[in-house]
N, C-alpha and C. Protein backbone atom coordinates (compact mmCIF):
# COMPACT_ATOMS: atom_id res chain seq x y z
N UNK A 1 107.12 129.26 33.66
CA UNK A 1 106.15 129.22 34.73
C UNK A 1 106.61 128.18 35.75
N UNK A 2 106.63 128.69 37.14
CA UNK A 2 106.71 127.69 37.90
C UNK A 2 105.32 127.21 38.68
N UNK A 3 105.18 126.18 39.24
CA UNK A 3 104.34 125.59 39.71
C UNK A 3 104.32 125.09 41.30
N UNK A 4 104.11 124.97 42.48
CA UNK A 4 104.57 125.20 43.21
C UNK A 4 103.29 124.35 44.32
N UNK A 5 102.84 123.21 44.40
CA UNK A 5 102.16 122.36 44.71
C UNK A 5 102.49 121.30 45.63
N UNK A 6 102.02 120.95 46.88
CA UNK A 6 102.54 120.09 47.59
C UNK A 6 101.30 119.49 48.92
N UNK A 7 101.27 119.01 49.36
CA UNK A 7 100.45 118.54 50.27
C UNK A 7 100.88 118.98 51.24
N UNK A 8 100.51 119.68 51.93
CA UNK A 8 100.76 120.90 53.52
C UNK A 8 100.35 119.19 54.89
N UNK A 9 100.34 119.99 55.92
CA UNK A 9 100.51 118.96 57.17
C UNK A 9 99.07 119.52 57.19
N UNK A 10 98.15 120.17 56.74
CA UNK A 10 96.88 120.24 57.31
C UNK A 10 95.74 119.21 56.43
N UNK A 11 96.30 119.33 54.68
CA UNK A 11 95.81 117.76 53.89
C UNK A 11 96.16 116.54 54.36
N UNK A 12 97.45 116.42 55.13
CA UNK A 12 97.81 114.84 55.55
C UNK A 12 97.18 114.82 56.93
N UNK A 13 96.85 115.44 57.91
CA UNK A 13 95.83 115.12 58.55
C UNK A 13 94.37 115.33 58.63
N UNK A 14 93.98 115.69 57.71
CA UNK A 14 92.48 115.37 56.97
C UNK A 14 92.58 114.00 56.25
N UNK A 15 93.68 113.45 55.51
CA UNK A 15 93.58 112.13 54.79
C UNK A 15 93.87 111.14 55.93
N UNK A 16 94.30 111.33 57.22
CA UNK A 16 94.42 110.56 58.70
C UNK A 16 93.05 110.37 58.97
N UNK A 17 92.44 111.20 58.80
CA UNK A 17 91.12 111.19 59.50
C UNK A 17 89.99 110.96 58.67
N UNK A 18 90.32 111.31 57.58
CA UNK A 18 88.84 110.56 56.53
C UNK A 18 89.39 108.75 56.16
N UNK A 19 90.47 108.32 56.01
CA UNK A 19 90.64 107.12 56.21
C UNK A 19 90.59 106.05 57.64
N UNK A 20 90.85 106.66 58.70
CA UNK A 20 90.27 106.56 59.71
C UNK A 20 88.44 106.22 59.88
N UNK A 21 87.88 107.32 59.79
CA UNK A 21 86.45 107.09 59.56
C UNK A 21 85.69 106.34 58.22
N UNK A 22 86.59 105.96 57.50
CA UNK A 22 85.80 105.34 56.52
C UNK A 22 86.16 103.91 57.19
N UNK A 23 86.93 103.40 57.49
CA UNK A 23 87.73 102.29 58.39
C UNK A 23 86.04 102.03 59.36
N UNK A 24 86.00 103.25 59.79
CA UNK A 24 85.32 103.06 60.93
C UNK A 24 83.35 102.61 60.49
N UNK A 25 83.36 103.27 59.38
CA UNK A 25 81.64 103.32 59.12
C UNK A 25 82.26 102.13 59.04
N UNK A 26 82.81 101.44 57.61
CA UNK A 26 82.58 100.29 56.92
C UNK A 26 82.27 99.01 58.08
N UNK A 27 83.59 99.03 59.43
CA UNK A 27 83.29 98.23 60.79
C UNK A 27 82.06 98.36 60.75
N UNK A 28 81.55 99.55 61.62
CA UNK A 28 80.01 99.29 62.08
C UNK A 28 78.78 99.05 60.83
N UNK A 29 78.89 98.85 60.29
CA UNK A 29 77.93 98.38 58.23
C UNK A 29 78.28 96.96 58.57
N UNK A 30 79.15 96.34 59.68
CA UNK A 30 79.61 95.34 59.34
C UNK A 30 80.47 94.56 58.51
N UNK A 31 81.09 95.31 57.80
CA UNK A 31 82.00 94.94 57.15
C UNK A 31 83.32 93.92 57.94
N UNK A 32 83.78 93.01 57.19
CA UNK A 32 84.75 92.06 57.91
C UNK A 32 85.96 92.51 57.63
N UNK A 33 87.54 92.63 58.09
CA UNK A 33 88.39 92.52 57.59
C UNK A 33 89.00 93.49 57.43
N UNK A 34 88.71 94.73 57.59
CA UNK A 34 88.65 96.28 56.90
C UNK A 34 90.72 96.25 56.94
N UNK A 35 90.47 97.13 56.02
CA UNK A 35 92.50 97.26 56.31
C UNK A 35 92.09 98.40 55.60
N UNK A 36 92.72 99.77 56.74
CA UNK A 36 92.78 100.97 56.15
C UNK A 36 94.07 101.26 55.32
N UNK A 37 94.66 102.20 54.50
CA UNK A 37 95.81 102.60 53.50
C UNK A 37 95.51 103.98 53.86
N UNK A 38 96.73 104.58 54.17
CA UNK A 38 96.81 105.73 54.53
C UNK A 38 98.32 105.95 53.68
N UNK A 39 98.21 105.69 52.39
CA UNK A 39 99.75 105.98 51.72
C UNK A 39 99.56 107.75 51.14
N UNK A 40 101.11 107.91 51.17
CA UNK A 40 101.39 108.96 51.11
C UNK A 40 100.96 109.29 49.00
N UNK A 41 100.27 110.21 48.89
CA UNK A 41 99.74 110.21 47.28
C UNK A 41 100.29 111.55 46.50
N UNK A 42 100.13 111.50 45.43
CA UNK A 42 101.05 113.03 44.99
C UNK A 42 99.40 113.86 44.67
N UNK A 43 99.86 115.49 44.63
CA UNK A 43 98.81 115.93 44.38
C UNK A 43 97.96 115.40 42.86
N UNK A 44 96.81 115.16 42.49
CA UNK A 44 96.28 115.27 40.94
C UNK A 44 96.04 113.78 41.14
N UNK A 45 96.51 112.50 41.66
CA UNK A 45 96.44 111.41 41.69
C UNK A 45 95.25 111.25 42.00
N UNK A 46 94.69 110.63 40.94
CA UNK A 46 93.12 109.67 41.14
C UNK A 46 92.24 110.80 41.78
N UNK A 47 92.19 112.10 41.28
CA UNK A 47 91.27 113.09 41.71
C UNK A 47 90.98 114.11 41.06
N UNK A 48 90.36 115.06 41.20
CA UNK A 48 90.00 116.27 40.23
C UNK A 48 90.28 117.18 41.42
N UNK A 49 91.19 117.90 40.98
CA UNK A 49 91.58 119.11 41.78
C UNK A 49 90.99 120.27 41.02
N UNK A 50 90.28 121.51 42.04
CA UNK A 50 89.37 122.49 41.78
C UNK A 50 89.86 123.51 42.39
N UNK A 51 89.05 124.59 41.96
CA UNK A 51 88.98 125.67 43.04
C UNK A 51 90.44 126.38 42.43
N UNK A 52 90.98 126.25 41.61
CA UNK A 52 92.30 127.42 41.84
C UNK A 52 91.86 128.78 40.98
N UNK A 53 90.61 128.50 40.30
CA UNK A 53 90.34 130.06 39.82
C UNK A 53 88.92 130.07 39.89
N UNK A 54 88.52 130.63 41.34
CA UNK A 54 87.27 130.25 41.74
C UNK A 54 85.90 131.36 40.86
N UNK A 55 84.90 130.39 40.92
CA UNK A 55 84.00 131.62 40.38
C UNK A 55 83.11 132.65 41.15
N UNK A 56 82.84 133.91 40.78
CA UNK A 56 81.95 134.67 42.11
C UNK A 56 81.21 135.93 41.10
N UNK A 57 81.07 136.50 41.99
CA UNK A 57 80.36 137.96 41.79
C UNK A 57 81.23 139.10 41.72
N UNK A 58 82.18 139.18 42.82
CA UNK A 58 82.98 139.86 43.14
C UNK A 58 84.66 139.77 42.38
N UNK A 59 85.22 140.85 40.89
CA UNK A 59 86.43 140.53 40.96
C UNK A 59 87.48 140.53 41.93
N UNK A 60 86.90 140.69 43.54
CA UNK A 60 87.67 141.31 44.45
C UNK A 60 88.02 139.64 45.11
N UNK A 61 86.79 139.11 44.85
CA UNK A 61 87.44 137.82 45.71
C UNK A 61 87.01 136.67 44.62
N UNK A 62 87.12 136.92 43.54
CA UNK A 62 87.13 135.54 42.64
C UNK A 62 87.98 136.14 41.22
N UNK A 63 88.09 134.84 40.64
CA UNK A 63 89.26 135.30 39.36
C UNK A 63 88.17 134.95 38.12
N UNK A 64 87.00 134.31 38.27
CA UNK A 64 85.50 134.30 36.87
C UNK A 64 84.23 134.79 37.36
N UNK A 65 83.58 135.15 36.25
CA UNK A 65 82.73 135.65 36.68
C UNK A 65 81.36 134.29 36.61
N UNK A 66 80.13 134.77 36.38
CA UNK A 66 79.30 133.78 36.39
C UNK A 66 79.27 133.04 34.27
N UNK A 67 80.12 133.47 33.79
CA UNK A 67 79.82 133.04 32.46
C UNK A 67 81.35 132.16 32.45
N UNK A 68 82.15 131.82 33.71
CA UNK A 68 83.30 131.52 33.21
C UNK A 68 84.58 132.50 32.57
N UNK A 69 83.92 133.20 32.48
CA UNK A 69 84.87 134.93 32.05
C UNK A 69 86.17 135.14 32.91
N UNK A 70 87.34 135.04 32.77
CA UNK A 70 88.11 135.48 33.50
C UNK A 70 87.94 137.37 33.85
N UNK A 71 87.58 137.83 34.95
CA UNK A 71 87.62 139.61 35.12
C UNK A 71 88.82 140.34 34.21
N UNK A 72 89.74 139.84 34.46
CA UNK A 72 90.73 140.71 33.90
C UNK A 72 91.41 140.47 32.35
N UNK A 73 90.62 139.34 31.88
CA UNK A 73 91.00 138.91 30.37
C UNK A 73 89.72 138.64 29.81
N UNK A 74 88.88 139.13 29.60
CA UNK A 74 87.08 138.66 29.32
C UNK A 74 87.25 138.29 27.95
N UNK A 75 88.44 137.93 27.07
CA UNK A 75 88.78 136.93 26.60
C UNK A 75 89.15 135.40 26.58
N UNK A 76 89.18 135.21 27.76
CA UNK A 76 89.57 134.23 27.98
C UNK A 76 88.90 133.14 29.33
N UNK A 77 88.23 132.27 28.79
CA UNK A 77 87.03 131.51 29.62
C UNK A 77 87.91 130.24 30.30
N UNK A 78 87.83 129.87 31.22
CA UNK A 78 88.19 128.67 31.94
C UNK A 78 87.43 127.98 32.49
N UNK A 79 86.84 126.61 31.68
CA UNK A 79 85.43 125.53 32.08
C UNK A 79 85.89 124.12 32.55
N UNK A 80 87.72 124.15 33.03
CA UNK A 80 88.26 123.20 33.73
C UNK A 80 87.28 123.31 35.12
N UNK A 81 88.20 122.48 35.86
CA UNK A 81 87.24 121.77 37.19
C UNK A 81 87.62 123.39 38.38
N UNK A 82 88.89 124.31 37.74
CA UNK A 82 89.54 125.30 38.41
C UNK A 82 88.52 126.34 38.88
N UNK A 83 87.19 126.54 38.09
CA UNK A 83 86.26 127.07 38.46
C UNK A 83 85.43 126.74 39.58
N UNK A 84 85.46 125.77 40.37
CA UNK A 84 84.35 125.06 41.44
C UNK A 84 84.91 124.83 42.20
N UNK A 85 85.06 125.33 43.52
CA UNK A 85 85.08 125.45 44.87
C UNK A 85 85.42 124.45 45.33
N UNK A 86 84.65 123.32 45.10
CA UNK A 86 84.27 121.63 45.28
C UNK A 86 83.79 120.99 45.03
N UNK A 87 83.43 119.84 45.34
CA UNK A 87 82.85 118.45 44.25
C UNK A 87 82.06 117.75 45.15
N UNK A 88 81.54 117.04 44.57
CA UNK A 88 80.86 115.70 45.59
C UNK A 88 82.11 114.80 45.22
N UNK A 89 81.25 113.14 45.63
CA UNK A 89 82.90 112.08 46.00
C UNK A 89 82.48 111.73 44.28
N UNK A 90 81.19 112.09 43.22
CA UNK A 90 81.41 111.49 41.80
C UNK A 90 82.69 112.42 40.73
N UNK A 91 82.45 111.94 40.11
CA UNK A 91 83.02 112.13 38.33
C UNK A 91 82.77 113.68 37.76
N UNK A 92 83.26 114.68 38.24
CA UNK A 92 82.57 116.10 37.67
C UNK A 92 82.86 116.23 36.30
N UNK A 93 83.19 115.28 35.33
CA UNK A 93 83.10 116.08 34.30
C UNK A 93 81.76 116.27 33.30
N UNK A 94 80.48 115.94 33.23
CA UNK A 94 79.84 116.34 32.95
C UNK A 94 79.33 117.60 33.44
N UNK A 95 79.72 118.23 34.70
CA UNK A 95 79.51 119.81 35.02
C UNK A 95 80.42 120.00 33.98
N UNK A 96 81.87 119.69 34.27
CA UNK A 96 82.65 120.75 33.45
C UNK A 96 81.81 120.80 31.26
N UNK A 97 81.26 119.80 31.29
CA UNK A 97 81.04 119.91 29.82
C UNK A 97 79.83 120.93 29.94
N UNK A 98 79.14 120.91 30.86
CA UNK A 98 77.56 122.04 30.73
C UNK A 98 78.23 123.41 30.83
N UNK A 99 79.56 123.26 31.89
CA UNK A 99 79.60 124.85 31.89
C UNK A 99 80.20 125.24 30.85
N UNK A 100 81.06 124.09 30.40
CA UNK A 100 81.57 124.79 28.65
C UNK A 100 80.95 124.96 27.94
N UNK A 101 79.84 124.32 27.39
CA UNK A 101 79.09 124.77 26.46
C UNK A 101 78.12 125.89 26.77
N UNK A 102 78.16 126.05 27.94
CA UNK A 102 77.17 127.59 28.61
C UNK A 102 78.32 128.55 28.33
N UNK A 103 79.44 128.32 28.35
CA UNK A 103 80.59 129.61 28.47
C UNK A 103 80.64 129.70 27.05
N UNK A 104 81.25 128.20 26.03
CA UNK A 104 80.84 128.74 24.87
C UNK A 104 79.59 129.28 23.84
N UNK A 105 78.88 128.92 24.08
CA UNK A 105 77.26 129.75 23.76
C UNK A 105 77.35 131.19 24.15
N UNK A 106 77.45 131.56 25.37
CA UNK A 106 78.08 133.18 26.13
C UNK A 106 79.07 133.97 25.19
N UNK A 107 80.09 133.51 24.89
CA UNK A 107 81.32 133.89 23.86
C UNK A 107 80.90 133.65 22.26
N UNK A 108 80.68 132.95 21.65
CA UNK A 108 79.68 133.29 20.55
C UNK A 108 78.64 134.15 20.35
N UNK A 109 77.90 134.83 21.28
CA UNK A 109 77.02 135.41 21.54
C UNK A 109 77.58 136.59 21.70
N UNK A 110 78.81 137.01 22.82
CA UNK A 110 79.51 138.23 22.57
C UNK A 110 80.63 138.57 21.38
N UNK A 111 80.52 137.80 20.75
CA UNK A 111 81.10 137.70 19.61
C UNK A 111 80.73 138.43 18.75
N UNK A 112 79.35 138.26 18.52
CA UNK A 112 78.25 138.72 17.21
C UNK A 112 77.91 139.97 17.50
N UNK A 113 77.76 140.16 18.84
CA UNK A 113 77.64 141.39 19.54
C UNK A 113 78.98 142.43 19.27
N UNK A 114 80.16 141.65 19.06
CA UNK A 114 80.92 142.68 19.01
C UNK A 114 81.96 142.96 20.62
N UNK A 115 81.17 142.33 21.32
CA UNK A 115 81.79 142.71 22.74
C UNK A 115 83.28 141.87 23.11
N UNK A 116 83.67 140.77 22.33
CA UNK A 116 84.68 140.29 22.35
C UNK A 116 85.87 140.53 21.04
């Protein structure tokens, strides 16, 4: 498997500009001293990266369904952060633990049923 990940020129000027404006609230809050860092970071560093197997309704434009179900392997559940679109600025892994245990409860359940 290759992997194929990199920070495009449209993430490095979004990280210009949200370090920029955080520069800028903290000034007007009054803050003294401010020194912005605008260093260059690798992807996964100090973040939760999402969204690469988004969830929906549609197998036409998402790769899970609402149980975490992959469409085309309904064997196989994914309750990483790869399911969610996006985050707030906290800690998502307590989503990721609710939706696992909702995905696993779902899969035990089709289990007994027979459907898996």
């Amino acid at each position: 498997m290759n992997i194929d990940c990199e920070l495009k020129e449209n993430e490095k000027k979004m990280r210009k500009d949200i370090v920029a404006d955080a520069q800028e609230m903290l000034e007007k809050a009054g803050v003294k001293n401010v020194t912005a860092n605008n260093s260059e970071g690798t992807p996964g560093r100090g973040i939760h990266e999402m969204g690469t197997a988004r969830m929906g309704r549609d197998p036409k434009t998402s790769v899970l369904n609402s149980n975490n179900q992959v469409w085309d392997a309904p064997n196989v559940f994914v309750t990483d952060g790869a399911f969610m679109a996006s985050s707030s600025c906290v800690n998502p892994s307590l989503t990721y633990m609710a939706f696992t245990a909702r995905a696993a409860e779902f899969a035990v359940n089709e289990l007994k049923k027979g459907n898996l």
